[in-house]
N, C-alpha and C. Protein backbone atom coordinates (compact mmCIF):
# COMPACT_ATOMS: atom_id res chain seq x y z
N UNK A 1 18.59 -18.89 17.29
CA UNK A 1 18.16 -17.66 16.63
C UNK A 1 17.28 -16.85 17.57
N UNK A 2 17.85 -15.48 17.56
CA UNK A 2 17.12 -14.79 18.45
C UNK A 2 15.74 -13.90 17.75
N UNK A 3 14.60 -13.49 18.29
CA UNK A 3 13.52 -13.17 17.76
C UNK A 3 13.57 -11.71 18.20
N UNK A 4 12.93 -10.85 18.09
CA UNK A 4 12.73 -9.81 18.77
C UNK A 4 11.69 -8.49 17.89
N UNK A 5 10.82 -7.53 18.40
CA UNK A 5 10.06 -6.70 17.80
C UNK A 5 10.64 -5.64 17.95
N UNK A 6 10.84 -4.52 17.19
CA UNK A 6 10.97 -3.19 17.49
C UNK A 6 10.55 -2.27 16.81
N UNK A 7 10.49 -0.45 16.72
CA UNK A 7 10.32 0.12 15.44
C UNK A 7 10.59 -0.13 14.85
N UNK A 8 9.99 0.41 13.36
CA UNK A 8 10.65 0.75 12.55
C UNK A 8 11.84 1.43 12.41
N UNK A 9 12.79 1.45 11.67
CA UNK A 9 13.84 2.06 10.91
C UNK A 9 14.30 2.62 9.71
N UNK A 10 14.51 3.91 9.33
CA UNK A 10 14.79 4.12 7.68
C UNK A 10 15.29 3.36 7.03
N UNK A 11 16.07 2.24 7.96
CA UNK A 11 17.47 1.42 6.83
C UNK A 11 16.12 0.27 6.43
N UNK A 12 15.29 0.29 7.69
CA UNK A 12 14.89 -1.65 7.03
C UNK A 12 13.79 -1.18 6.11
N UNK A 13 13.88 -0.54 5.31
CA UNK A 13 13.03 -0.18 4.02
C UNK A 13 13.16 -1.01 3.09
N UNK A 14 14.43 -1.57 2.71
CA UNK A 14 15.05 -2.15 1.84
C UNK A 14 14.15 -3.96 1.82
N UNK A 15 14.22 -4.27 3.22
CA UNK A 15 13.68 -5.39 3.97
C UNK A 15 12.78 -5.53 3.60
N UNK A 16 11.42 -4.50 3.95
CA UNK A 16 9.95 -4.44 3.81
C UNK A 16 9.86 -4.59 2.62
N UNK A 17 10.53 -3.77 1.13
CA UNK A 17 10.36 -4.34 0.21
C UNK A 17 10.17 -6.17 -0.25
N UNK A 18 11.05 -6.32 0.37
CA UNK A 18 11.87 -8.12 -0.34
C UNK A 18 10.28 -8.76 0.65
N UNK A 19 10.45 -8.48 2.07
CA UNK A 19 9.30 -9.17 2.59
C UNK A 19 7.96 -9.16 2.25
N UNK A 20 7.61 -8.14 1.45
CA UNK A 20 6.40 -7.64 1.33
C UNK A 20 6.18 -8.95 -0.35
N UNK A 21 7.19 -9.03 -0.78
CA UNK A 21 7.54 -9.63 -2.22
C UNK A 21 7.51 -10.95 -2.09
N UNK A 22 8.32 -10.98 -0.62
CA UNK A 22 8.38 -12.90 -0.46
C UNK A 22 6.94 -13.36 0.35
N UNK A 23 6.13 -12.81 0.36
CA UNK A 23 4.85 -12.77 1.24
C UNK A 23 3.74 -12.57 0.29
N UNK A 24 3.89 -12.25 -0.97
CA UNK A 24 2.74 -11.29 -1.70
C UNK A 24 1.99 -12.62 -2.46
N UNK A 25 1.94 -14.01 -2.35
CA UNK A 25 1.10 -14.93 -2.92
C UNK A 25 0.69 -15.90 -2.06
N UNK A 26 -0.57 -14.71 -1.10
CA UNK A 26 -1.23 -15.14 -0.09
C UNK A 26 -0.16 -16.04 1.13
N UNK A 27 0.55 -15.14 1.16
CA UNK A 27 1.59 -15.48 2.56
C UNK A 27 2.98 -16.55 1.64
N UNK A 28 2.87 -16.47 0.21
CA UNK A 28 3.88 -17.49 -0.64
C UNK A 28 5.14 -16.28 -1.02
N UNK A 29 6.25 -17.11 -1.81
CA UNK A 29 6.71 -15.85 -2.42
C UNK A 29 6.46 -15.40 -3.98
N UNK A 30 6.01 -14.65 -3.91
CA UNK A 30 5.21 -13.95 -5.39
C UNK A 30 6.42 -13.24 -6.41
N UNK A 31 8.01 -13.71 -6.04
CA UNK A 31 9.15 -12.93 -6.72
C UNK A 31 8.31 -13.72 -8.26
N UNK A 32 8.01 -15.00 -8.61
CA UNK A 32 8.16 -15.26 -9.60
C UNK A 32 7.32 -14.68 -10.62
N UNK A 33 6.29 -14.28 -9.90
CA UNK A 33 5.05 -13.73 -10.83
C UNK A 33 5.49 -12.04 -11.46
N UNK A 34 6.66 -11.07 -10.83
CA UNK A 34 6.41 -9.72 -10.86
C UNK A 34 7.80 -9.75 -11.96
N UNK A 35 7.95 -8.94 -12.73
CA UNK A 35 8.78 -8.52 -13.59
C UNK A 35 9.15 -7.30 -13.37
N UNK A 36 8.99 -6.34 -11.96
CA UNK A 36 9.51 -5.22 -11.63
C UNK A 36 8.95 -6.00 -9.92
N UNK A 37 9.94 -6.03 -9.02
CA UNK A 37 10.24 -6.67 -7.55
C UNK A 37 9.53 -5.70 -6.73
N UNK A 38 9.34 -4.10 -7.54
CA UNK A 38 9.40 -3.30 -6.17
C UNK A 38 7.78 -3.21 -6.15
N UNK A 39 7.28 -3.52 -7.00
CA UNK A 39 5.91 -2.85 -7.32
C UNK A 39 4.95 -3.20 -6.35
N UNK A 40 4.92 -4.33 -5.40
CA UNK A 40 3.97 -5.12 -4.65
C UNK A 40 4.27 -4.00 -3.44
N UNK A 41 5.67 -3.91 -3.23
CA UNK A 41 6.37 -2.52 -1.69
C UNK A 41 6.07 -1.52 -1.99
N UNK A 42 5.79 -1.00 -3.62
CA UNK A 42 5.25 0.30 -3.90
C UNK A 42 3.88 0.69 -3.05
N UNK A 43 3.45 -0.24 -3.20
CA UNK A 43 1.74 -0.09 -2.66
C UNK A 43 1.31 -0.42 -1.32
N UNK A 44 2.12 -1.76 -0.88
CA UNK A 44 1.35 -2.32 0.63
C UNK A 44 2.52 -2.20 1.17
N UNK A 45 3.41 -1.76 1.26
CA UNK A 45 4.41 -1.54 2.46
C UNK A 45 4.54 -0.06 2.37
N UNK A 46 5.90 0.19 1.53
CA UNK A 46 6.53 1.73 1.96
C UNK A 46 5.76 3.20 1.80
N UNK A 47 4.43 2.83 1.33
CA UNK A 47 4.06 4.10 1.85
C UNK A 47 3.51 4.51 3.48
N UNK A 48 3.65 3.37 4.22
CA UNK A 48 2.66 3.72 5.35
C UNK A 48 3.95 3.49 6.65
N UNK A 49 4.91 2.90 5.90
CA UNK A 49 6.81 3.05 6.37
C UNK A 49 7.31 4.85 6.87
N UNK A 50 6.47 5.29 4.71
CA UNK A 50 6.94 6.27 5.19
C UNK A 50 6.15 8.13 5.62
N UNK A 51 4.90 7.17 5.29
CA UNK A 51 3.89 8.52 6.09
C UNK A 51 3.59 8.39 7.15
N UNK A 52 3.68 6.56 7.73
CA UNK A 52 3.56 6.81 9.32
C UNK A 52 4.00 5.82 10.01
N UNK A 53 5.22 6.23 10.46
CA UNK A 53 6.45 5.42 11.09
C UNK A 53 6.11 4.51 12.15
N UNK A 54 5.56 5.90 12.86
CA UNK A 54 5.22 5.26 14.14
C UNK A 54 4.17 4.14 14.41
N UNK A 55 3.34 3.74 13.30
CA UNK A 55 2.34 2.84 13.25
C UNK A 55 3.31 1.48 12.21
N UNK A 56 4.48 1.43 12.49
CA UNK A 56 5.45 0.50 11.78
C UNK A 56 6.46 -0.21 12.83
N UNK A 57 6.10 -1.53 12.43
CA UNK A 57 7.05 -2.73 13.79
C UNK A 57 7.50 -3.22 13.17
N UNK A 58 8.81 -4.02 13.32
CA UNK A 58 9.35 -5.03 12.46
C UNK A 58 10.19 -6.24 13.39
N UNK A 59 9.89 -7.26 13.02
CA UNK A 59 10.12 -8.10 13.49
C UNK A 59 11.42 -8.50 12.89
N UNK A 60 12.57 -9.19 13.71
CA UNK A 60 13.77 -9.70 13.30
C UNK A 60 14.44 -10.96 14.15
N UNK A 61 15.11 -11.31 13.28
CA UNK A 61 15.63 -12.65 13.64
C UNK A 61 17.56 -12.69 13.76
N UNK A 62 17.83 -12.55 14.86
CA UNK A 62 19.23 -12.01 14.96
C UNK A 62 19.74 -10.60 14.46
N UNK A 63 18.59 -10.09 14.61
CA UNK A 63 18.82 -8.61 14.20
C UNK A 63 18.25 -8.01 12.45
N UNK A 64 18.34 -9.10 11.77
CA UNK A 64 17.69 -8.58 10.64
C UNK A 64 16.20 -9.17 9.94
N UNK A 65 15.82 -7.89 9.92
CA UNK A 65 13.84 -7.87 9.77
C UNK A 65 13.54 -9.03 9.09
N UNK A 66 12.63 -9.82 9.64
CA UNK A 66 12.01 -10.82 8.71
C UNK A 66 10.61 -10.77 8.95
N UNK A 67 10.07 -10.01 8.96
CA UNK A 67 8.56 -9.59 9.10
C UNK A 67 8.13 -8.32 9.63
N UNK A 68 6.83 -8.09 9.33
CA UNK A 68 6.12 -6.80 9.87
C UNK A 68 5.02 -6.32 10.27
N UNK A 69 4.39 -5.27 10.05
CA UNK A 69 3.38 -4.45 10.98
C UNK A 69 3.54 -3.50 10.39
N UNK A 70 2.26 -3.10 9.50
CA UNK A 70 2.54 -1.65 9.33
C UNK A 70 0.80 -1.12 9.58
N UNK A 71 0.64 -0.12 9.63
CA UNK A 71 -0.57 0.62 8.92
C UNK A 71 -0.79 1.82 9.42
N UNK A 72 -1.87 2.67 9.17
CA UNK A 72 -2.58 3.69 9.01
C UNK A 72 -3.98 3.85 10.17
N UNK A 73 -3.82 4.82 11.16
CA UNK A 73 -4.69 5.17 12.32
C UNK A 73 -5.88 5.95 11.38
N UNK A 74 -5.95 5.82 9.90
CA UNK A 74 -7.03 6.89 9.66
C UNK A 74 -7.06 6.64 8.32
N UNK A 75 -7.89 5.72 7.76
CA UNK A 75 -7.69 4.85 6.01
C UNK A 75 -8.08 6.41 4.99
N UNK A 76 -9.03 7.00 5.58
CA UNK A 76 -9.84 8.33 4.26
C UNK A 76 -8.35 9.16 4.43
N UNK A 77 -7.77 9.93 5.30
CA UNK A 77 -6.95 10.66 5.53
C UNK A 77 -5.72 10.34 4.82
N UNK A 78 -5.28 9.05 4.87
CA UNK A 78 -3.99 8.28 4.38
C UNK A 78 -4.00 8.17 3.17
N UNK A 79 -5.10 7.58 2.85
CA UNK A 79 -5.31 7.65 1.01
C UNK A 79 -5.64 9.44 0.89
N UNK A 80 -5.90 10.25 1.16
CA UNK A 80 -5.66 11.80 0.95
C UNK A 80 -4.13 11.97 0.61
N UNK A 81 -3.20 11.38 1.53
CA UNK A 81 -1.67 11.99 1.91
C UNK A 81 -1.20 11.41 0.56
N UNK A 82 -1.58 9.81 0.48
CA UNK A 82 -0.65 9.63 -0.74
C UNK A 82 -0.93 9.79 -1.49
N UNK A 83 -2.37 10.44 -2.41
CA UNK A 83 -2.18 11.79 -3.39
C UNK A 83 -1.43 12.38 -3.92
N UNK A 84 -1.03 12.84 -2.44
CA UNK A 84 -0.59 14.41 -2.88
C UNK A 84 1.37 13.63 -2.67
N UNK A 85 1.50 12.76 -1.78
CA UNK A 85 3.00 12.41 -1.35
C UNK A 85 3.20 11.43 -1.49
N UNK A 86 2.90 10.48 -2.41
CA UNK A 86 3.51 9.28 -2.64
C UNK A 86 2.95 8.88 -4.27
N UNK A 87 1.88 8.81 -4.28
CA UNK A 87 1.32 8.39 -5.90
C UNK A 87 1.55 8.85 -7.06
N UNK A 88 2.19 10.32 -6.98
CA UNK A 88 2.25 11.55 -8.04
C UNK A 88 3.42 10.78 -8.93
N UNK A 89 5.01 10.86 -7.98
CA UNK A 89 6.01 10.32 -8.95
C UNK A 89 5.81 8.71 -9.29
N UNK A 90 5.09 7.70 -9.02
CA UNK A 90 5.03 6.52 -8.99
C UNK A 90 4.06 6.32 -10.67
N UNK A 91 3.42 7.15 -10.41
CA UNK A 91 2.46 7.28 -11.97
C UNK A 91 3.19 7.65 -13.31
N UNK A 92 3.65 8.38 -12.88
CA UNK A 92 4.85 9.03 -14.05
C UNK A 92 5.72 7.86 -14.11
N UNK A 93 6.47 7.26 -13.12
CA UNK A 93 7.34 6.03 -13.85
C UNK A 93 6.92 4.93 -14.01
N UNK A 94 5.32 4.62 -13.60
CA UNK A 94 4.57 3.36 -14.30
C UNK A 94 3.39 3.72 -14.69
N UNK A 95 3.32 4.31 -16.38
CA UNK A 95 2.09 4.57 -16.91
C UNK A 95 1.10 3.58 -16.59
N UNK A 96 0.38 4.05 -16.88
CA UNK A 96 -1.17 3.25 -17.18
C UNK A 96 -1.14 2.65 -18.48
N UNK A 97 -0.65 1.29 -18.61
CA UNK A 97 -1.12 0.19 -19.75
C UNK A 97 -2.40 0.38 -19.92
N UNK A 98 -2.42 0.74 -21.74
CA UNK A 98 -3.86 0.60 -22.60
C UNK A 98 -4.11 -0.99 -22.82
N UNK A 99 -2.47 -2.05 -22.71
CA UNK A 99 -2.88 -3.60 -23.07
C UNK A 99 -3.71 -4.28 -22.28
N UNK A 100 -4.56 -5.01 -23.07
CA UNK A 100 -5.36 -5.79 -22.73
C UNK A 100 -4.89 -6.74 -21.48
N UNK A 101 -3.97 -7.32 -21.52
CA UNK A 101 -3.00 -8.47 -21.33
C UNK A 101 -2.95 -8.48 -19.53
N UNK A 102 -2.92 -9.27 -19.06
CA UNK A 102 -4.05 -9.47 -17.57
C UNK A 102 -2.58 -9.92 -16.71
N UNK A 103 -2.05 -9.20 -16.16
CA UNK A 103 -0.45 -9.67 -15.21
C UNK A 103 -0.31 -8.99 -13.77
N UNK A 104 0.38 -9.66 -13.04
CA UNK A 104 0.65 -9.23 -11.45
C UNK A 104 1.16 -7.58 -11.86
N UNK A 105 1.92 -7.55 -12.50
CA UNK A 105 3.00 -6.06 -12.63
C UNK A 105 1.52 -5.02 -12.69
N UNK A 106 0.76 -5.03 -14.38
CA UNK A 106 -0.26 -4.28 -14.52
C UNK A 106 -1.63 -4.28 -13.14
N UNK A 107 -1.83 -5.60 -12.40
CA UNK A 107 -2.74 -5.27 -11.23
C UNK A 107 -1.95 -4.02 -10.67
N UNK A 108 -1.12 -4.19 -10.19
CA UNK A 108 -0.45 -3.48 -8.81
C UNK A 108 -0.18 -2.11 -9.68
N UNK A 109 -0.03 -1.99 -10.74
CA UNK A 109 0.27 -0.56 -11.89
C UNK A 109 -1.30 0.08 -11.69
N UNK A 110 -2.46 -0.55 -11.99
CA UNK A 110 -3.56 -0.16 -11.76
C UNK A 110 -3.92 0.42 -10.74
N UNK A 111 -3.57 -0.30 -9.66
CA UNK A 111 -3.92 0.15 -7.85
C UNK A 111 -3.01 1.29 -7.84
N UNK A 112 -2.16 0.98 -8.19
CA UNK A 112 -1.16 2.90 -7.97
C UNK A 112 -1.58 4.53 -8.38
N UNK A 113 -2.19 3.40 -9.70
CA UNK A 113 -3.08 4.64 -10.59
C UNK A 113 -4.40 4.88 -9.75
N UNK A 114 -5.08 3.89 -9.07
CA UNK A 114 -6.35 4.34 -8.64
C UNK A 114 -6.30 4.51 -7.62
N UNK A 115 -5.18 4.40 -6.34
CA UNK A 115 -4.86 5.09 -5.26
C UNK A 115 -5.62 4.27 -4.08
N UNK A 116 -5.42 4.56 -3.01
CA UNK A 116 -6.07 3.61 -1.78
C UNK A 116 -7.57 3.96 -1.70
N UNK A 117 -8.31 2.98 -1.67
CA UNK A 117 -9.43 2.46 -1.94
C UNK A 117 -10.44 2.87 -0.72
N UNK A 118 -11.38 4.08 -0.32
CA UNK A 118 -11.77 3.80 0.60
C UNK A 118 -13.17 3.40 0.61
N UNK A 119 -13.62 2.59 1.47
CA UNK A 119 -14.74 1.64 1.19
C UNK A 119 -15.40 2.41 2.69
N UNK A 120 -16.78 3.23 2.06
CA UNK A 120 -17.88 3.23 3.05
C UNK A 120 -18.59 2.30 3.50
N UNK A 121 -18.15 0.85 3.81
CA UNK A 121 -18.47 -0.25 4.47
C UNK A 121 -17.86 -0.31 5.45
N UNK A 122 -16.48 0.17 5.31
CA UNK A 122 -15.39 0.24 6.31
C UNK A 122 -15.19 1.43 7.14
N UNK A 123 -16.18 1.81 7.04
CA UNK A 123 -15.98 3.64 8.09
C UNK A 123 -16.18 3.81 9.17
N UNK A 124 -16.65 2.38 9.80
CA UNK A 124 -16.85 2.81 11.48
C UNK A 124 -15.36 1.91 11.71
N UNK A 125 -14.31 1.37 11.09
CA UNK A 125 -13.37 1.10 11.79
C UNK A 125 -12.10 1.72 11.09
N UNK A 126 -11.74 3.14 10.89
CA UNK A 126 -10.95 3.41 10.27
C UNK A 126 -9.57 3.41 10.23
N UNK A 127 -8.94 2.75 11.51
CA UNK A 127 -7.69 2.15 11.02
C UNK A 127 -7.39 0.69 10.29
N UNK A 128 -6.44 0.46 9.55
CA UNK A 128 -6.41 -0.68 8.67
C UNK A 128 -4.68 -0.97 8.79
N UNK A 129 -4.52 -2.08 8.77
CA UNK A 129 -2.80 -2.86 9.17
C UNK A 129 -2.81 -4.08 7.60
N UNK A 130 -1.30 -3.82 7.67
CA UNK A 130 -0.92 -4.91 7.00
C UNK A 130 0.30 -5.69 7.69
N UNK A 131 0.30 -7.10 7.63
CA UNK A 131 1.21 -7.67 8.48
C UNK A 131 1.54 -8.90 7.34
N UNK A 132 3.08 -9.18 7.51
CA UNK A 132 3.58 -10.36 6.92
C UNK A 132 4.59 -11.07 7.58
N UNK A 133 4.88 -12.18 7.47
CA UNK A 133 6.15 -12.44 8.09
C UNK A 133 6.74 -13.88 6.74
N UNK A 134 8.20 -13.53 6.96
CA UNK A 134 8.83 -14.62 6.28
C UNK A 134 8.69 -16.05 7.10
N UNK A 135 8.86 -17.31 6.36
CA UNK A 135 8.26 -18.67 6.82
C UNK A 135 9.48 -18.96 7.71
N UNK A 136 11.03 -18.31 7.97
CA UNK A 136 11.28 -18.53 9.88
C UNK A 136 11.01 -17.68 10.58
N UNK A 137 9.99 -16.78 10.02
CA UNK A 137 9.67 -15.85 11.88
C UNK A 137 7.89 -16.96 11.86
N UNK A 138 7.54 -17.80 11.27
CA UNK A 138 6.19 -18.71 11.33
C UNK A 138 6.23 -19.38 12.09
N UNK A 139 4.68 -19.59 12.98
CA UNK A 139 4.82 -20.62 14.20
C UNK A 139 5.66 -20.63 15.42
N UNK A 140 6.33 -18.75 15.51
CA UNK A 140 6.97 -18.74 17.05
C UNK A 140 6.27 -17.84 17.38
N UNK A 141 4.89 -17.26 17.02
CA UNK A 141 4.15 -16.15 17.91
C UNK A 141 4.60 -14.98 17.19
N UNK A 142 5.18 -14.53 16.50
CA UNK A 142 5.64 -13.45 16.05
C UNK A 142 4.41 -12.90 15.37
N UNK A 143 3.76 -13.89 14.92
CA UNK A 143 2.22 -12.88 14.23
C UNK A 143 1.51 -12.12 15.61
N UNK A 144 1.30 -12.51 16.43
CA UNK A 144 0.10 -12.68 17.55
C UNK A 144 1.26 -11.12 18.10
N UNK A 145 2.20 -11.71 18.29
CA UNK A 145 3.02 -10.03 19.13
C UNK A 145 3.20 -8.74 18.57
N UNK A 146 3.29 -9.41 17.26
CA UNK A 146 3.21 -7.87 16.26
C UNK A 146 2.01 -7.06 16.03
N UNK A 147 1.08 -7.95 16.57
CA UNK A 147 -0.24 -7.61 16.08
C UNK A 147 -0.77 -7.06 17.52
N UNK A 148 -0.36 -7.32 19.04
CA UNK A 148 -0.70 -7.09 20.17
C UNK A 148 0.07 -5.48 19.68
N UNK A 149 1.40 -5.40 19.30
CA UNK A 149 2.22 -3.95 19.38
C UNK A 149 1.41 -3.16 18.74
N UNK A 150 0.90 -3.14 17.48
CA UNK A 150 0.27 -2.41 16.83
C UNK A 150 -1.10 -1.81 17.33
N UNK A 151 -1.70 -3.17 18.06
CA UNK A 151 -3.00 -2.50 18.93
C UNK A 151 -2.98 -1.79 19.93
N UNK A 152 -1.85 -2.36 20.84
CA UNK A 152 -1.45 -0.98 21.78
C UNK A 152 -1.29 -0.07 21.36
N UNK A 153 -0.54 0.62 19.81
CA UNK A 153 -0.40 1.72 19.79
C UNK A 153 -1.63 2.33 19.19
N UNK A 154 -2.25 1.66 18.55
CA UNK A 154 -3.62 2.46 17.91
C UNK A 154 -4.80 2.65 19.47
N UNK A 155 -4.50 1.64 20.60
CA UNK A 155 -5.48 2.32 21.90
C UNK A 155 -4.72 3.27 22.56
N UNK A 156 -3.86 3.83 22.45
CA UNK A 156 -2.97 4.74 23.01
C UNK A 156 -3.33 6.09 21.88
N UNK A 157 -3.65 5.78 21.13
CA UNK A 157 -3.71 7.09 20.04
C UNK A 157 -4.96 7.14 20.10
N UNK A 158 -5.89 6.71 20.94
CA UNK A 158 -7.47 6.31 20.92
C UNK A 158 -8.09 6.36 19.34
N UNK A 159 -7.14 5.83 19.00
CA UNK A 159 -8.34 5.31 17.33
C UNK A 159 -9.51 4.17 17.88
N UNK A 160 -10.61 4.40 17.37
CA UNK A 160 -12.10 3.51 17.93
C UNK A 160 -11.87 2.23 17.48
N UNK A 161 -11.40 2.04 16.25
CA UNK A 161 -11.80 0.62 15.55
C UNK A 161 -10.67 0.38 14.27
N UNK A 162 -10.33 -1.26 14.21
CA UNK A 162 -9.16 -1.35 13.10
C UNK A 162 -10.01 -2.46 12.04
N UNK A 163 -9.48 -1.93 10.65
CA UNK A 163 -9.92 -3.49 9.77
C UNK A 163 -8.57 -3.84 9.20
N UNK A 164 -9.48 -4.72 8.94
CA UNK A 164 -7.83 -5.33 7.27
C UNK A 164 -8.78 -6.35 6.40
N UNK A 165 -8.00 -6.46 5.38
CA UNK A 165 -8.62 -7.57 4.43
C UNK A 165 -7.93 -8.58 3.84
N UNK A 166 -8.64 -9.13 3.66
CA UNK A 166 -7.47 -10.63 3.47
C UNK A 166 -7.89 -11.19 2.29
N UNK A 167 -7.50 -12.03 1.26
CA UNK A 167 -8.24 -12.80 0.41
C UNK A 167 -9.04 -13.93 0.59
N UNK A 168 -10.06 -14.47 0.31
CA UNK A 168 -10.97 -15.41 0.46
C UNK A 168 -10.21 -16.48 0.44
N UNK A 169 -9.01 -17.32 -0.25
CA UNK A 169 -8.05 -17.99 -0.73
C UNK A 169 -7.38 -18.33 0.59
N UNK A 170 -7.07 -17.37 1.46
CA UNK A 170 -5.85 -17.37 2.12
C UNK A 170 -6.42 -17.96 3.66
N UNK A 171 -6.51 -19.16 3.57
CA UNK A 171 -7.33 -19.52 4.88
C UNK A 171 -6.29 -19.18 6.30
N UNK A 172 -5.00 -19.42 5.80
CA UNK A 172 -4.08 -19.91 6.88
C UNK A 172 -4.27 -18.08 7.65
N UNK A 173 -3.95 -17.23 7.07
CA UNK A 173 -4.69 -15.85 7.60
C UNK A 173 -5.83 -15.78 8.57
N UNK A 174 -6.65 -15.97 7.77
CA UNK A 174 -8.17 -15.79 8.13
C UNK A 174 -7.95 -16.79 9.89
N UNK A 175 -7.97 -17.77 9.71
CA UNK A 175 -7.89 -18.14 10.92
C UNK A 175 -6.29 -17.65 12.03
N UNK A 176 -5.66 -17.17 11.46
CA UNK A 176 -4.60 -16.63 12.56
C UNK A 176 -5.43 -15.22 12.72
N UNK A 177 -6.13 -14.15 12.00
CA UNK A 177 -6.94 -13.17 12.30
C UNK A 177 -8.35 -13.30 13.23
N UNK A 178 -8.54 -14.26 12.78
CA UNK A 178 -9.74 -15.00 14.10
C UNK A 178 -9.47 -15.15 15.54
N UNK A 179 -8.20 -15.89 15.46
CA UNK A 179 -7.38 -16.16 16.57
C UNK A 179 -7.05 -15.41 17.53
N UNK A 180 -6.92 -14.16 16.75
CA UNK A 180 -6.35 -13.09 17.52
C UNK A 180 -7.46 -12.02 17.85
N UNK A 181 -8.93 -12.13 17.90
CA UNK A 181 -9.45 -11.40 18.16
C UNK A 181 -10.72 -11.01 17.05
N UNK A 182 -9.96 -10.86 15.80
CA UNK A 182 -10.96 -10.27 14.88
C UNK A 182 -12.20 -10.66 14.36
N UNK A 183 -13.36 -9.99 14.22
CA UNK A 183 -14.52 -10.62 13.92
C UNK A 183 -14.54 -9.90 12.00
N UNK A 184 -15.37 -11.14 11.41
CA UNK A 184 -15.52 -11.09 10.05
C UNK A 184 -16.65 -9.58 9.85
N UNK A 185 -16.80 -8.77 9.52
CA UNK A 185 -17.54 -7.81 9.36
C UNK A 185 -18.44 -7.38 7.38
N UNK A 186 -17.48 -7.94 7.07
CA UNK A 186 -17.81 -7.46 5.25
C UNK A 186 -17.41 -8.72 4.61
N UNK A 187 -17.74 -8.77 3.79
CA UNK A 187 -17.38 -9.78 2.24
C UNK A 187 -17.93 -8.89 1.06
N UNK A 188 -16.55 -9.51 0.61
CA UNK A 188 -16.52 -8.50 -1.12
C UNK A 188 -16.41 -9.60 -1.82
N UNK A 189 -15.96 -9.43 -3.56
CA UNK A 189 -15.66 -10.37 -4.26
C UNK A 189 -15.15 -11.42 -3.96
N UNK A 190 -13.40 -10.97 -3.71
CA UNK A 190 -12.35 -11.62 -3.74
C UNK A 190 -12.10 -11.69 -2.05
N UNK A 191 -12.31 -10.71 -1.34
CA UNK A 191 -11.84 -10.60 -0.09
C UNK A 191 -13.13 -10.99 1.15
N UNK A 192 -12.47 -11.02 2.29
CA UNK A 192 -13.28 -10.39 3.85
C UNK A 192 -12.57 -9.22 4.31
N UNK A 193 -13.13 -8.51 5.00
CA UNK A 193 -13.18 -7.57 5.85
C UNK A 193 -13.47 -8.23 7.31
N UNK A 194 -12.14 -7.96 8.36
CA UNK A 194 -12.19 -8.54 9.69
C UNK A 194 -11.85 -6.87 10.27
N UNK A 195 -12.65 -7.21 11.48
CA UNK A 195 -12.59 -5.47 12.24
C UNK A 195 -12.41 -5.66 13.67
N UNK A 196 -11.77 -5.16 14.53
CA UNK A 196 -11.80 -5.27 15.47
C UNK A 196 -12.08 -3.42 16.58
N UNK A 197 -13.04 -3.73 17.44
CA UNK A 197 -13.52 -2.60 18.36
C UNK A 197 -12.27 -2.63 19.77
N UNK A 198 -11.51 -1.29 19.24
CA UNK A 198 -10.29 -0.84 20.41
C UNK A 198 -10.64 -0.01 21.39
N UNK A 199 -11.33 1.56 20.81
CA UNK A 199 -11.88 2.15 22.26
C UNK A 199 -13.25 2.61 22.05
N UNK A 200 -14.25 2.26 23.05
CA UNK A 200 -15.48 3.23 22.93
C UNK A 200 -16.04 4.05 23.18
């Protein structure tokens, strides 16, 4: 099996969905928990697919994507765009539940409704990535290269500083984010905040 990184593509949209789905229970596959598949790609993949391409890698295995790289050179700005270009029709076809009733579908229905989150804790590093990979692109480096591509392109665009967040839960993360550079910067509830300094 051959490995390989490249852009993004309009077609592997379809991909990022399913990966983003088979990845969404702390690196598990979370199909069983969601009663609508797309809703987890609604939020942490295809909008940043499709407001900013060029900050999108995908990793594949004989040619078809089994992991990724995506994010945003500018977190306040990005959550601005999908406002106005991505959140508007997504609200209209998943109201806002008045039920009480506590489920994966209604989290991720909530976050759509309340839009990307920007945290003035996080403002001296304002780019932010999300990365996943399916369990055969695991353990051949494919995290560590996707994550070198993405930093080249954010020091080439001279963005100063990147975060991401991970869940407290998800150790096997946290230490592949260590690994690769990142220092712990924030703790929230549920999450850390890891940041890394690109240009000064």
């Amino acid at each position: 099996m051959q490995f390989e990184i490249r852009p993004y593509h309009p077609s592997d949209l379809t991909m990022l969905y399913r990966i983003c789905l088979q990845t969404g229970d702390s690196g598990g596959d979370a199909t069983p928990w969601f009663t609508d598949p797309d809703l987890l790609g609604h939020y942490y993949a295809a909008p940043y697919a499709i407001l900013e391409p060029d900050l999108c890698f995908v990793a594949t295995a004989d040619g078809t994507p089994c992991g990724y790289i995506l994010g945003t050179r500018d977190t306040r700005l990005f959550a601005e765009r999908c406002e106005w270009e991505w959140f508007p029709v997504l609200r209209q076809r998943y109201p806002k539940s008045l039920n009480d009733d506590e489920n994966r579908d209604k989290r991720i229905i909530d976050l759509i409704h309340q839009g990307i989150e920007v945290k003035e804790a996080l403002s001296d590093y304002p780019a932010h990535l999300h990365i996943d990979l399916l369990p055969l692109a695991q353990g051949r480096g494919m995290g560590r290269k996707l994550m070198n591509r993405f930093i080249n392109q954010l020091k080439e665009l001279k963005i100063p500083a990147l975060h991401l967040e991970v869940g407290k839960k998800n150790s096997g993360a946290i230490k592949f984010y260590e690994r690769v550079g990142f220092i712990r910067i924030k703790e929230f509830e549920h999450s850390m905040a890891f940041g890394q300094i690109l240009n000064t």
